[in-house]
ModelCIF file with pLDDT and N, C-alpha, C, O atoms, coordinates in Angstrom:
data_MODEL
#
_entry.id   MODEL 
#
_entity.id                         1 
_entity.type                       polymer 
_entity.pdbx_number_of_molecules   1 
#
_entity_poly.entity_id                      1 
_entity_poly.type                           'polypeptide(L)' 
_entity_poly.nstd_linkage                   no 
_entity_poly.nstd_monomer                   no 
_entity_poly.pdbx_seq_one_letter_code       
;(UNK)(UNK)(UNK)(UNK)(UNK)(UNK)(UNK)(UNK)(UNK)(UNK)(UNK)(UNK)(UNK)(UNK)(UNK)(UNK)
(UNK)(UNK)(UNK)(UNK)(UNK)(UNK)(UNK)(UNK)(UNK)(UNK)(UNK)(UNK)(UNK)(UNK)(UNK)(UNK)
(UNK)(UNK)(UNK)(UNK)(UNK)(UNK)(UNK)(UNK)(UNK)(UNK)(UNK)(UNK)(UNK)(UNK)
;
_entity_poly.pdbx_seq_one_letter_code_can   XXXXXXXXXXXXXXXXXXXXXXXXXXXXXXXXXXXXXXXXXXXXXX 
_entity_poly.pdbx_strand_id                 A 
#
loop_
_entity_poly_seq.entity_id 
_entity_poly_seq.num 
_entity_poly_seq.mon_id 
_entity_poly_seq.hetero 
1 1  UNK n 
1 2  UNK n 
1 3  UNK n 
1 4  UNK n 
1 5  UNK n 
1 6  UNK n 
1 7  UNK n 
1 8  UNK n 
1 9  UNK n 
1 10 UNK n 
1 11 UNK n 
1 12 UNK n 
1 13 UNK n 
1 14 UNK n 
1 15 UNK n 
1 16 UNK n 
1 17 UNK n 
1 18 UNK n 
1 19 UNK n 
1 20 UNK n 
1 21 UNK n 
1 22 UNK n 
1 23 UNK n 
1 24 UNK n 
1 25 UNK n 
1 26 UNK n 
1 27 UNK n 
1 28 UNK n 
1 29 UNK n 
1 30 UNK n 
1 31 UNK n 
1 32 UNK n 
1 33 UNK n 
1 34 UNK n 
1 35 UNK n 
1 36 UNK n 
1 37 UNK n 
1 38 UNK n 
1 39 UNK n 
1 40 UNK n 
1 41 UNK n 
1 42 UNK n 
1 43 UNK n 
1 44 UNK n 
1 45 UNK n 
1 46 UNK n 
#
_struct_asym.id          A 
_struct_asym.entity_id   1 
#
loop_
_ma_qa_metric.id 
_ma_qa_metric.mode 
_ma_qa_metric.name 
_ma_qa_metric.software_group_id 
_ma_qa_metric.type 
1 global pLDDT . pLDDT 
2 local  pLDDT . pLDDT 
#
_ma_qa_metric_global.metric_id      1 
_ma_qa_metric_global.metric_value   94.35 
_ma_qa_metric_global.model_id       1 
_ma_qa_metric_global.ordinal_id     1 
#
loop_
_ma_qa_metric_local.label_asym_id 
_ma_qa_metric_local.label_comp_id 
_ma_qa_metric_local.label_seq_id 
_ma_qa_metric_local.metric_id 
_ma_qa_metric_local.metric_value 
_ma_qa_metric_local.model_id 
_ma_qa_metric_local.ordinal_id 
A UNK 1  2 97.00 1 1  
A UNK 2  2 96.00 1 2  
A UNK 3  2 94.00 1 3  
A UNK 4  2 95.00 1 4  
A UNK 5  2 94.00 1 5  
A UNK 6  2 91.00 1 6  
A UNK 7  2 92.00 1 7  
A UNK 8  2 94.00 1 8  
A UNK 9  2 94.00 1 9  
A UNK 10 2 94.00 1 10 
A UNK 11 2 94.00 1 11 
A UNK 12 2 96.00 1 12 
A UNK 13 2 95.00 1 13 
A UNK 14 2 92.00 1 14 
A UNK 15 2 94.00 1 15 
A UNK 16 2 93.00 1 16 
A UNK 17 2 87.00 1 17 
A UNK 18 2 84.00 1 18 
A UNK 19 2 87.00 1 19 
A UNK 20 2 90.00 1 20 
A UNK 21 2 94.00 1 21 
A UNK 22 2 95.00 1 22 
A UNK 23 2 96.00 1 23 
A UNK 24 2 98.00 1 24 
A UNK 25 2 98.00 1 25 
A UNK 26 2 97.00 1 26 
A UNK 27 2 98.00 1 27 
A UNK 28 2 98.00 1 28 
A UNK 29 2 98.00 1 29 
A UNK 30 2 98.00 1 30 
A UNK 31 2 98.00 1 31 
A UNK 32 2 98.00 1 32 
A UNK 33 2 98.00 1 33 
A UNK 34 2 98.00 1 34 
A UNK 35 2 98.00 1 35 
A UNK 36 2 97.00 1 36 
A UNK 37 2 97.00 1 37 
A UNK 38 2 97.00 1 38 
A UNK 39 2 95.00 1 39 
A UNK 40 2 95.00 1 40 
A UNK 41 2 95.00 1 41 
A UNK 42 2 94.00 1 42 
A UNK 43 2 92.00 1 43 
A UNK 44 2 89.00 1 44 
A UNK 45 2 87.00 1 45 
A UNK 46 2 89.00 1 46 
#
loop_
_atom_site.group_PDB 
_atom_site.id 
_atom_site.type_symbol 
_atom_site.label_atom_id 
_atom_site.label_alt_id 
_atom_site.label_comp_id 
_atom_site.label_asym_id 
_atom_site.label_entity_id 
_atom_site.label_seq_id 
_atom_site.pdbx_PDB_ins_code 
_atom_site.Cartn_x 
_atom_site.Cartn_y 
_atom_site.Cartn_z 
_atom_site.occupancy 
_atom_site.B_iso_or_equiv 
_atom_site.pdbx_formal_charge 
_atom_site.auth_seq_id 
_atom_site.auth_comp_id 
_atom_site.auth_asym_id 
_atom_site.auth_atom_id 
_atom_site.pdbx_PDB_model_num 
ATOM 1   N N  . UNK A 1 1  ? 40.368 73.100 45.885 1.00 97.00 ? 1  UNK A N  1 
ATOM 2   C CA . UNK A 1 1  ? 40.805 72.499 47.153 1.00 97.00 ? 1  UNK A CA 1 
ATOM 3   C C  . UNK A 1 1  ? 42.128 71.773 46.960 1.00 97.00 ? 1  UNK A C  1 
ATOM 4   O O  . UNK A 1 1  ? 43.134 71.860 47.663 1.00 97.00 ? 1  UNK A O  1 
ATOM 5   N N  . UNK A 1 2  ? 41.904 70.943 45.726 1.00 96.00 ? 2  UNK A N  1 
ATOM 6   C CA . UNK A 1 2  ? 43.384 70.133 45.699 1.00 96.00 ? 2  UNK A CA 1 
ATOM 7   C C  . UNK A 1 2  ? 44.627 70.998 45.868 1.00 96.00 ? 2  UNK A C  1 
ATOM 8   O O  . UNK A 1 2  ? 45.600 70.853 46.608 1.00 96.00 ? 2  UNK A O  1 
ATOM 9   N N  . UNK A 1 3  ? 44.209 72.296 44.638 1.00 94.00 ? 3  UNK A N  1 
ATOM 10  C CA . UNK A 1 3  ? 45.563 73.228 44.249 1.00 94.00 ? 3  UNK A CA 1 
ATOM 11  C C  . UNK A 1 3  ? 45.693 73.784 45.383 1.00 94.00 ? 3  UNK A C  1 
ATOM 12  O O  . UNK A 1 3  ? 46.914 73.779 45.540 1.00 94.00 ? 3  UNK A O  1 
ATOM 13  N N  . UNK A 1 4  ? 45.274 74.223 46.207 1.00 95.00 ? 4  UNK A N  1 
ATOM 14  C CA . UNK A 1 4  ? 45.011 74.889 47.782 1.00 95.00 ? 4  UNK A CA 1 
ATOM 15  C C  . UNK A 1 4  ? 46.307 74.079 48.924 1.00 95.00 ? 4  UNK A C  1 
ATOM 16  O O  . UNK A 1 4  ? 46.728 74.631 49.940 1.00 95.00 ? 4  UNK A O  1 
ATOM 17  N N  . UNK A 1 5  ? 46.649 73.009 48.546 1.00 94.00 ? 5  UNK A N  1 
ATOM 18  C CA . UNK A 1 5  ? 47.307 72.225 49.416 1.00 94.00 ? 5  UNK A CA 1 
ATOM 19  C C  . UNK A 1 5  ? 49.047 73.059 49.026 1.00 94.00 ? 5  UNK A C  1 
ATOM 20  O O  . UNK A 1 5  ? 50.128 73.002 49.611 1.00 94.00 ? 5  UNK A O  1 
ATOM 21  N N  . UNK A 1 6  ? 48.697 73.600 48.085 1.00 91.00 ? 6  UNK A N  1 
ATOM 22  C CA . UNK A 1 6  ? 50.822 73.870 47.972 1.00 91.00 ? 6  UNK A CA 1 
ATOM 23  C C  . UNK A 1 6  ? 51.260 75.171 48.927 1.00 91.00 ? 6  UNK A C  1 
ATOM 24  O O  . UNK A 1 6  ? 52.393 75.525 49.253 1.00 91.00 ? 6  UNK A O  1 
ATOM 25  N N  . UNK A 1 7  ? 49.867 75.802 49.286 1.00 92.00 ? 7  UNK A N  1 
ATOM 26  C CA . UNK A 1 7  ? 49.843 77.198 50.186 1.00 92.00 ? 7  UNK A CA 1 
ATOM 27  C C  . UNK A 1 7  ? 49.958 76.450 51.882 1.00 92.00 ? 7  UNK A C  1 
ATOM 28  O O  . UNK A 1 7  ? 50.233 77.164 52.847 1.00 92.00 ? 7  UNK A O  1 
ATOM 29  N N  . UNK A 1 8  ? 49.717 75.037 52.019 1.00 94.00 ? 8  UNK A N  1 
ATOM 30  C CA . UNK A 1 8  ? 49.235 74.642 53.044 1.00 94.00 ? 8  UNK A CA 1 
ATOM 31  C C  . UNK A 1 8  ? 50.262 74.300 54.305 1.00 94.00 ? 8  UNK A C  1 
ATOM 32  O O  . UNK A 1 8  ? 50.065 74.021 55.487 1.00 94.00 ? 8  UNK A O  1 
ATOM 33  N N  . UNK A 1 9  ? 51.927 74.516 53.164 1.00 94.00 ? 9  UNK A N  1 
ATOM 34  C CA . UNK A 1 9  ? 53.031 74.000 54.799 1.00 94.00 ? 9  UNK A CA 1 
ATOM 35  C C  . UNK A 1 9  ? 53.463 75.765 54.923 1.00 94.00 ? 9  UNK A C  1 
ATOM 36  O O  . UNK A 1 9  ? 54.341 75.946 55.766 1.00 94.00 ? 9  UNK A O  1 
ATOM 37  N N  . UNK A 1 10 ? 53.122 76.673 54.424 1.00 94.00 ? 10 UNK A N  1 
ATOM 38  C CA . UNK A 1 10 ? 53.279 77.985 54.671 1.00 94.00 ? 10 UNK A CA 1 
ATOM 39  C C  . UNK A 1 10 ? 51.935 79.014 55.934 1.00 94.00 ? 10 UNK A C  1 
ATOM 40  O O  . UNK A 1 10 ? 52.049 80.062 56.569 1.00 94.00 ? 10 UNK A O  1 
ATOM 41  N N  . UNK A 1 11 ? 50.656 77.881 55.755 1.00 94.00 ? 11 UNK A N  1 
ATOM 42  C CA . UNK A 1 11 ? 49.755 78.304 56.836 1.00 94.00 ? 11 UNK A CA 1 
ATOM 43  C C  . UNK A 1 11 ? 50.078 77.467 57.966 1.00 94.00 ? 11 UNK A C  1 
ATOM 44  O O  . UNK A 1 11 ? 49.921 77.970 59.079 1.00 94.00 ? 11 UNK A O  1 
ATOM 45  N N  . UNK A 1 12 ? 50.423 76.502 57.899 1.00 96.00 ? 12 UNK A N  1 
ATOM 46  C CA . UNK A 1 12 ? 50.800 75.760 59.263 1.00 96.00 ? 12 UNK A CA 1 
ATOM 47  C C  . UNK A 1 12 ? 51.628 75.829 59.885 1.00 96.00 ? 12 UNK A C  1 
ATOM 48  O O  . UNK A 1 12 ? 51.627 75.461 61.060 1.00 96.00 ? 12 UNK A O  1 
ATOM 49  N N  . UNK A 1 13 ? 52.935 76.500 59.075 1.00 95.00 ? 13 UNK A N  1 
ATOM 50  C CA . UNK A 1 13 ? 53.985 77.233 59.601 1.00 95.00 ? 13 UNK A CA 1 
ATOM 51  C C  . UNK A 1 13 ? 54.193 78.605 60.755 1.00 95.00 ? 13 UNK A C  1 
ATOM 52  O O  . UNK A 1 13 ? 54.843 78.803 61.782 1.00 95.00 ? 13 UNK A O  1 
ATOM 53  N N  . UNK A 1 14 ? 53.191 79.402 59.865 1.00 92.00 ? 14 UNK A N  1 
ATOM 54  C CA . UNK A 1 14 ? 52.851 80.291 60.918 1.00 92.00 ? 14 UNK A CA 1 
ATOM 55  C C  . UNK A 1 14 ? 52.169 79.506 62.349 1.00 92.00 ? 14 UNK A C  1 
ATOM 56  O O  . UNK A 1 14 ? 52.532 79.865 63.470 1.00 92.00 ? 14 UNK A O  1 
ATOM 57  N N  . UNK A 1 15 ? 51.178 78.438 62.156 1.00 94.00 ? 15 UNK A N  1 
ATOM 58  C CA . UNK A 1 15 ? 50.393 77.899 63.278 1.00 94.00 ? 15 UNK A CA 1 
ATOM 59  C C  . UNK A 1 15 ? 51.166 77.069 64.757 1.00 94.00 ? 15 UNK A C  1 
ATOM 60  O O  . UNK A 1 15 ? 50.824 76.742 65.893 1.00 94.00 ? 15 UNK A O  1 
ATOM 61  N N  . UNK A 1 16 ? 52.333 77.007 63.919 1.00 93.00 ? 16 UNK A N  1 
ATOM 62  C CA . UNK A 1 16 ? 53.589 75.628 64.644 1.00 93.00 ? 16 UNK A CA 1 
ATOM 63  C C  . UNK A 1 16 ? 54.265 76.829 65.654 1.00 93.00 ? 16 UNK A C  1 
ATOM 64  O O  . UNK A 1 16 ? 54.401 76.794 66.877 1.00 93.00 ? 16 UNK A O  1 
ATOM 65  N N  . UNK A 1 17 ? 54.660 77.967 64.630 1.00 87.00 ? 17 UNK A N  1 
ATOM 66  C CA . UNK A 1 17 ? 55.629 78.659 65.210 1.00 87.00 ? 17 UNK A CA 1 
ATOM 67  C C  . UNK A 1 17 ? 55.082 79.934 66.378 1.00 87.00 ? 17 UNK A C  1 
ATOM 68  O O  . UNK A 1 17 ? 55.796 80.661 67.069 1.00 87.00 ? 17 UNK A O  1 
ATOM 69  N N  . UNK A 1 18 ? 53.175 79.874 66.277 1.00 84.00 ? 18 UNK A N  1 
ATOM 70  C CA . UNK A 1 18 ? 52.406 80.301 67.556 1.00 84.00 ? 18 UNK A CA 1 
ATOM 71  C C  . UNK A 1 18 ? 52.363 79.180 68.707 1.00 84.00 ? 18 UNK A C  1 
ATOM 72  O O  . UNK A 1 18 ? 52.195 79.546 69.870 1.00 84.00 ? 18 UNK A O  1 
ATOM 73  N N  . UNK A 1 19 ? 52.478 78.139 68.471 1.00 87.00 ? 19 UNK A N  1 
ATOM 74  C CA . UNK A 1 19 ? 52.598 77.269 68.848 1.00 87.00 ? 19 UNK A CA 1 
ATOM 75  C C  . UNK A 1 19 ? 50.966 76.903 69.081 1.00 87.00 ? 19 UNK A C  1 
ATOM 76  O O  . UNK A 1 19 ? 50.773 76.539 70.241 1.00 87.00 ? 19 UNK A O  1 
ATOM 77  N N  . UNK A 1 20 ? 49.925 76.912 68.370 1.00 90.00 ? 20 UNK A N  1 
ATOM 78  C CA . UNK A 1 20 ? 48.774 76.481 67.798 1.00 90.00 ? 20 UNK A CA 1 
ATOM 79  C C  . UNK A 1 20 ? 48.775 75.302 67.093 1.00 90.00 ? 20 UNK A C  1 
ATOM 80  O O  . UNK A 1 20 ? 48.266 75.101 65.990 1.00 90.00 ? 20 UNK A O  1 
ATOM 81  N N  . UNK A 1 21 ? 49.292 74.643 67.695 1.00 94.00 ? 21 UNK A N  1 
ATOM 82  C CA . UNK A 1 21 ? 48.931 73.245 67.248 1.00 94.00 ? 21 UNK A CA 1 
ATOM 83  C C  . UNK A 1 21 ? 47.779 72.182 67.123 1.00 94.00 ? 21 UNK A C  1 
ATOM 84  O O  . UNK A 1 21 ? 47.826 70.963 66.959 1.00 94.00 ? 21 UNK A O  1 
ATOM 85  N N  . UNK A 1 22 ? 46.805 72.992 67.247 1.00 95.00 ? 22 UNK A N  1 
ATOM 86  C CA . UNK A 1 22 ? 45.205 72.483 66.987 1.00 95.00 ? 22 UNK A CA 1 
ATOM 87  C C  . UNK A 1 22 ? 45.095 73.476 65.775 1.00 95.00 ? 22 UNK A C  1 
ATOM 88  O O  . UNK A 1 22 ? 44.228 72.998 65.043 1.00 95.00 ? 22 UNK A O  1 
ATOM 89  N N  . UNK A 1 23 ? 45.395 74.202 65.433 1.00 96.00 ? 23 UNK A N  1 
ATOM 90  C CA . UNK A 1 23 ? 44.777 74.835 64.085 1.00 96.00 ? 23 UNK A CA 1 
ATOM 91  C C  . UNK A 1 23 ? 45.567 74.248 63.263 1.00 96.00 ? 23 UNK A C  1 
ATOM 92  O O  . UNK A 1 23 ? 45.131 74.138 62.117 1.00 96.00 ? 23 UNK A O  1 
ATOM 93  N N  . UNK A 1 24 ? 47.065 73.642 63.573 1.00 98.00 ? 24 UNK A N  1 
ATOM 94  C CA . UNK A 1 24 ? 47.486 72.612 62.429 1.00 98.00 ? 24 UNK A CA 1 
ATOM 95  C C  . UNK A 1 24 ? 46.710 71.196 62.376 1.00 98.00 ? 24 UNK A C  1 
ATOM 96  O O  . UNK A 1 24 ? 46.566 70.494 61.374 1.00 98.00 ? 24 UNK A O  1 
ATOM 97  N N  . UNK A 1 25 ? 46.446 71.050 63.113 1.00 98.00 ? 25 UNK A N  1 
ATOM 98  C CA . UNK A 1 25 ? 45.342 69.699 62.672 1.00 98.00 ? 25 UNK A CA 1 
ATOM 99  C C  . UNK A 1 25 ? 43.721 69.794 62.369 1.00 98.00 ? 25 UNK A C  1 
ATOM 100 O O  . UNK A 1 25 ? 42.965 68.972 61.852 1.00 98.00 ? 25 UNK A O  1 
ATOM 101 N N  . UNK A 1 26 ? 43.472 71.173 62.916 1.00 97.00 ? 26 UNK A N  1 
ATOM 102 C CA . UNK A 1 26 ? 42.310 71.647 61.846 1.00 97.00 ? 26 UNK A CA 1 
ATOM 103 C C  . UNK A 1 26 ? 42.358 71.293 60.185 1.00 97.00 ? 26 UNK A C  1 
ATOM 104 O O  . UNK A 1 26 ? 41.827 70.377 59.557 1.00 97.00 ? 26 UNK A O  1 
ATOM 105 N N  . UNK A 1 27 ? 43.331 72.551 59.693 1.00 98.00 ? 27 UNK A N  1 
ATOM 106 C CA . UNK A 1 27 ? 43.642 72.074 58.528 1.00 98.00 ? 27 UNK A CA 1 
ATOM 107 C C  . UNK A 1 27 ? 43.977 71.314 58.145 1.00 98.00 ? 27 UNK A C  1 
ATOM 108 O O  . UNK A 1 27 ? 43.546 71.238 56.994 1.00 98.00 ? 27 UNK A O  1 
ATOM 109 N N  . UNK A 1 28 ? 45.024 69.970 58.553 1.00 98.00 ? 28 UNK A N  1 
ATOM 110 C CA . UNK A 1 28 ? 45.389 68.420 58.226 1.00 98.00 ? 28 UNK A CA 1 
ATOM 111 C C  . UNK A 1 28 ? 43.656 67.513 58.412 1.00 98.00 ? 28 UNK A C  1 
ATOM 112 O O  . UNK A 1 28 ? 43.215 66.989 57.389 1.00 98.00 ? 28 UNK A O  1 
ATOM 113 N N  . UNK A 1 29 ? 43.066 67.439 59.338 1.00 98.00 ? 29 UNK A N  1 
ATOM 114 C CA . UNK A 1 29 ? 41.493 66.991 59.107 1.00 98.00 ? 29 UNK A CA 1 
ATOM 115 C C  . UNK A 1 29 ? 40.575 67.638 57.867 1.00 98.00 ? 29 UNK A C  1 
ATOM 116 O O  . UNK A 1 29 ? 40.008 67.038 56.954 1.00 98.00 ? 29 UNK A O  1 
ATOM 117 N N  . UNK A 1 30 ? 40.626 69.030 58.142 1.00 98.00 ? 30 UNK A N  1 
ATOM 118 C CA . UNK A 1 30 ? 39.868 69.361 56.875 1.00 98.00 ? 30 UNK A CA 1 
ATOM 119 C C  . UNK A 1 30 ? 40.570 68.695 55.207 1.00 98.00 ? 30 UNK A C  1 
ATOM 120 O O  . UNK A 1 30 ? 40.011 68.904 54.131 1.00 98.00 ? 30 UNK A O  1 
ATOM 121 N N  . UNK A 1 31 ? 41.339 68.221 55.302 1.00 98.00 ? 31 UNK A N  1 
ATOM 122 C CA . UNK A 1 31 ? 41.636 68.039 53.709 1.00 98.00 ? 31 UNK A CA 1 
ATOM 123 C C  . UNK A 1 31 ? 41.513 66.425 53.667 1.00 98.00 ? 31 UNK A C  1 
ATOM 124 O O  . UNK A 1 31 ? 41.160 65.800 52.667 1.00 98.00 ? 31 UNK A O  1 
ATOM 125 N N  . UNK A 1 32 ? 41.862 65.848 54.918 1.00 98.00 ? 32 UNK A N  1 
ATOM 126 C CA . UNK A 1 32 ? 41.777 64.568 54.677 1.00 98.00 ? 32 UNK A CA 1 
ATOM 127 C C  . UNK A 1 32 ? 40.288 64.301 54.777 1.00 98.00 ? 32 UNK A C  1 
ATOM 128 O O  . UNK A 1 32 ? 39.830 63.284 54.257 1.00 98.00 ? 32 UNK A O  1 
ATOM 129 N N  . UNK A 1 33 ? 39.648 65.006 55.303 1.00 98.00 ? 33 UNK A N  1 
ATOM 130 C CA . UNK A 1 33 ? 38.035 64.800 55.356 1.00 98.00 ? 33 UNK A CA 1 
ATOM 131 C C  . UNK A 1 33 ? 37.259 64.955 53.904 1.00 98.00 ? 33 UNK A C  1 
ATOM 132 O O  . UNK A 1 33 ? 36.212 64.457 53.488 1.00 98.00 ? 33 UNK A O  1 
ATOM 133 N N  . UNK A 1 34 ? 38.386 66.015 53.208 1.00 98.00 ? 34 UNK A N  1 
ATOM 134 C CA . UNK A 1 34 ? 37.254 66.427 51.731 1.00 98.00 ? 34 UNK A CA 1 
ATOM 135 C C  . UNK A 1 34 ? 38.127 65.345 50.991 1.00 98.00 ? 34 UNK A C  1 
ATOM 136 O O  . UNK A 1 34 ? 37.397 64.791 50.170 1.00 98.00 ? 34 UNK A O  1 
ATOM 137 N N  . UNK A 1 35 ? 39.180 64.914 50.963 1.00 98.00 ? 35 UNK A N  1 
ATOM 138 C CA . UNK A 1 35 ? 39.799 63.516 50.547 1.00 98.00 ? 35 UNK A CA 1 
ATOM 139 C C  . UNK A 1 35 ? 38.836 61.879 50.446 1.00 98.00 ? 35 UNK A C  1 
ATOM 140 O O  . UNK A 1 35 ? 38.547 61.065 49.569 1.00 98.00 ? 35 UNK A O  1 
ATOM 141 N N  . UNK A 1 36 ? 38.600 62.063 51.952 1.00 97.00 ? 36 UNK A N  1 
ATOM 142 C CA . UNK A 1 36 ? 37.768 60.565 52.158 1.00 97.00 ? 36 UNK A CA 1 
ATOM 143 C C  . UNK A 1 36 ? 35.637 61.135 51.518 1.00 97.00 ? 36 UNK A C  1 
ATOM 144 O O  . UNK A 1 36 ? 34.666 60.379 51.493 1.00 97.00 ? 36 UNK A O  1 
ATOM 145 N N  . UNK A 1 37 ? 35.679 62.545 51.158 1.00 97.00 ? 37 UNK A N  1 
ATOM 146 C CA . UNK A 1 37 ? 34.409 62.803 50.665 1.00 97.00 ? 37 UNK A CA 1 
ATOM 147 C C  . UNK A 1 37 ? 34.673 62.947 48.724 1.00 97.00 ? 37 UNK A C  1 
ATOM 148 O O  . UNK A 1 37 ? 33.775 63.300 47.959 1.00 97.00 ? 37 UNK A O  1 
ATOM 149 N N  . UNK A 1 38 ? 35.494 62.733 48.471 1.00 97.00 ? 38 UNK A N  1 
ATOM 150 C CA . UNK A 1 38 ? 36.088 62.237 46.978 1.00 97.00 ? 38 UNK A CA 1 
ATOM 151 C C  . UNK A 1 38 ? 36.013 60.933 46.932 1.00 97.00 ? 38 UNK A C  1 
ATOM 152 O O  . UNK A 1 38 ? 36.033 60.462 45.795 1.00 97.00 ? 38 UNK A O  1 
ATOM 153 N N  . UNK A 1 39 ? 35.919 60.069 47.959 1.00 95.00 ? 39 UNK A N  1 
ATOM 154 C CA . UNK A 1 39 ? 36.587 58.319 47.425 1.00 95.00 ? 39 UNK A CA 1 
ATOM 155 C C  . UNK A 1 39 ? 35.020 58.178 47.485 1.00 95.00 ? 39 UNK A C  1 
ATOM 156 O O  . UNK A 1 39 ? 34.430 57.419 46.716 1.00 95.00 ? 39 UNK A O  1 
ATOM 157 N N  . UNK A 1 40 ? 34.348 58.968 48.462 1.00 95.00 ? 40 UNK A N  1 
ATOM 158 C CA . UNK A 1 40 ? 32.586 58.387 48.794 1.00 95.00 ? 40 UNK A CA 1 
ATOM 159 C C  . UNK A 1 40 ? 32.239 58.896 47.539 1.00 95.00 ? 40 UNK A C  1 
ATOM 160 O O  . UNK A 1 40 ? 31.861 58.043 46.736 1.00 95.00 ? 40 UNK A O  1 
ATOM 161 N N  . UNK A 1 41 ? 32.276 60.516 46.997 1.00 95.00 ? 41 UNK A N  1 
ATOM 162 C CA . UNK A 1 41 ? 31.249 60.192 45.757 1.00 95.00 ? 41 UNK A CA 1 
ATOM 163 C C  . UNK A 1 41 ? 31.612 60.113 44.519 1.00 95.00 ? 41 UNK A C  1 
ATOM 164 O O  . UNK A 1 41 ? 30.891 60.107 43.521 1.00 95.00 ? 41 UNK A O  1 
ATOM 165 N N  . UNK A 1 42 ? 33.073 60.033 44.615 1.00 94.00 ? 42 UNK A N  1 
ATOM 166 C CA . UNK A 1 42 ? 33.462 59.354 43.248 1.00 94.00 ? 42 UNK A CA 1 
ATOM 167 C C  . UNK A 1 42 ? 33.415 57.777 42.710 1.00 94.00 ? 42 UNK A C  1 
ATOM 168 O O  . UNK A 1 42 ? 33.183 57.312 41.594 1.00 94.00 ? 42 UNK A O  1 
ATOM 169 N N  . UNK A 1 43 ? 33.728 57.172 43.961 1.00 92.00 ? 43 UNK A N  1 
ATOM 170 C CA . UNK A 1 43 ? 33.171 55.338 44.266 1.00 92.00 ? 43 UNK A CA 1 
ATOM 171 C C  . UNK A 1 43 ? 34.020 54.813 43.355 1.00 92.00 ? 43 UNK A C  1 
ATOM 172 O O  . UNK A 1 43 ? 33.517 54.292 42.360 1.00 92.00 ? 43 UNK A O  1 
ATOM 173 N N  . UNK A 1 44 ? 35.646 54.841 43.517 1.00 89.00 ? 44 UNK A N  1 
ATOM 174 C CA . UNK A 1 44 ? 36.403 54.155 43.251 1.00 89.00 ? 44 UNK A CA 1 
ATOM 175 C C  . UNK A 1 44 ? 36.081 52.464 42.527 1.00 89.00 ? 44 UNK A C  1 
ATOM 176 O O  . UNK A 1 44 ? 36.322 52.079 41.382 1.00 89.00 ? 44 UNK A O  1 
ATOM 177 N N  . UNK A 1 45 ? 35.481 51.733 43.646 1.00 87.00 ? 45 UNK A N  1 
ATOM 178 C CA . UNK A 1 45 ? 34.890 50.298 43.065 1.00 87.00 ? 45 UNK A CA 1 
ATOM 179 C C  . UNK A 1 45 ? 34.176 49.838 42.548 1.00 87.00 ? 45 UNK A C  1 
ATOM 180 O O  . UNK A 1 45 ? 33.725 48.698 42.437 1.00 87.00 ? 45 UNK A O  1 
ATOM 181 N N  . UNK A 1 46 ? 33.852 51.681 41.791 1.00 89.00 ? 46 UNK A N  1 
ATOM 182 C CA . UNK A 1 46 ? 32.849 50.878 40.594 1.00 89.00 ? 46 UNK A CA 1 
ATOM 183 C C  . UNK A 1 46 ? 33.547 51.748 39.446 1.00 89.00 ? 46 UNK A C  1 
ATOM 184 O O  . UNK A 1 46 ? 33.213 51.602 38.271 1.00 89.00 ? 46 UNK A O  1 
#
């Protein structure tokens, strides 16, 4: 998933330039979602 992000301004590119601008924030939610599901079960404060 992490390495997945360098393919990610080349899929949204195509999405901008359909002018699909909900499937670019599909993918911007999906990563920040598996982001904030890394801080939950990795548990930073401990």
């Amino acid at each position: 998933m992490y390495k997945s992000l360098q393919q990610l301004p080349d899929l949204v590119d195509e999405h901008y330039n359909e002018y699909n601008i909900y499937k670019v924030i599909e993918y911007v939610m999906m990563y920040i979602k598996w982001a904030n599901k890394l801080i939950a079960d990795n548990k930073p404060w401990q």
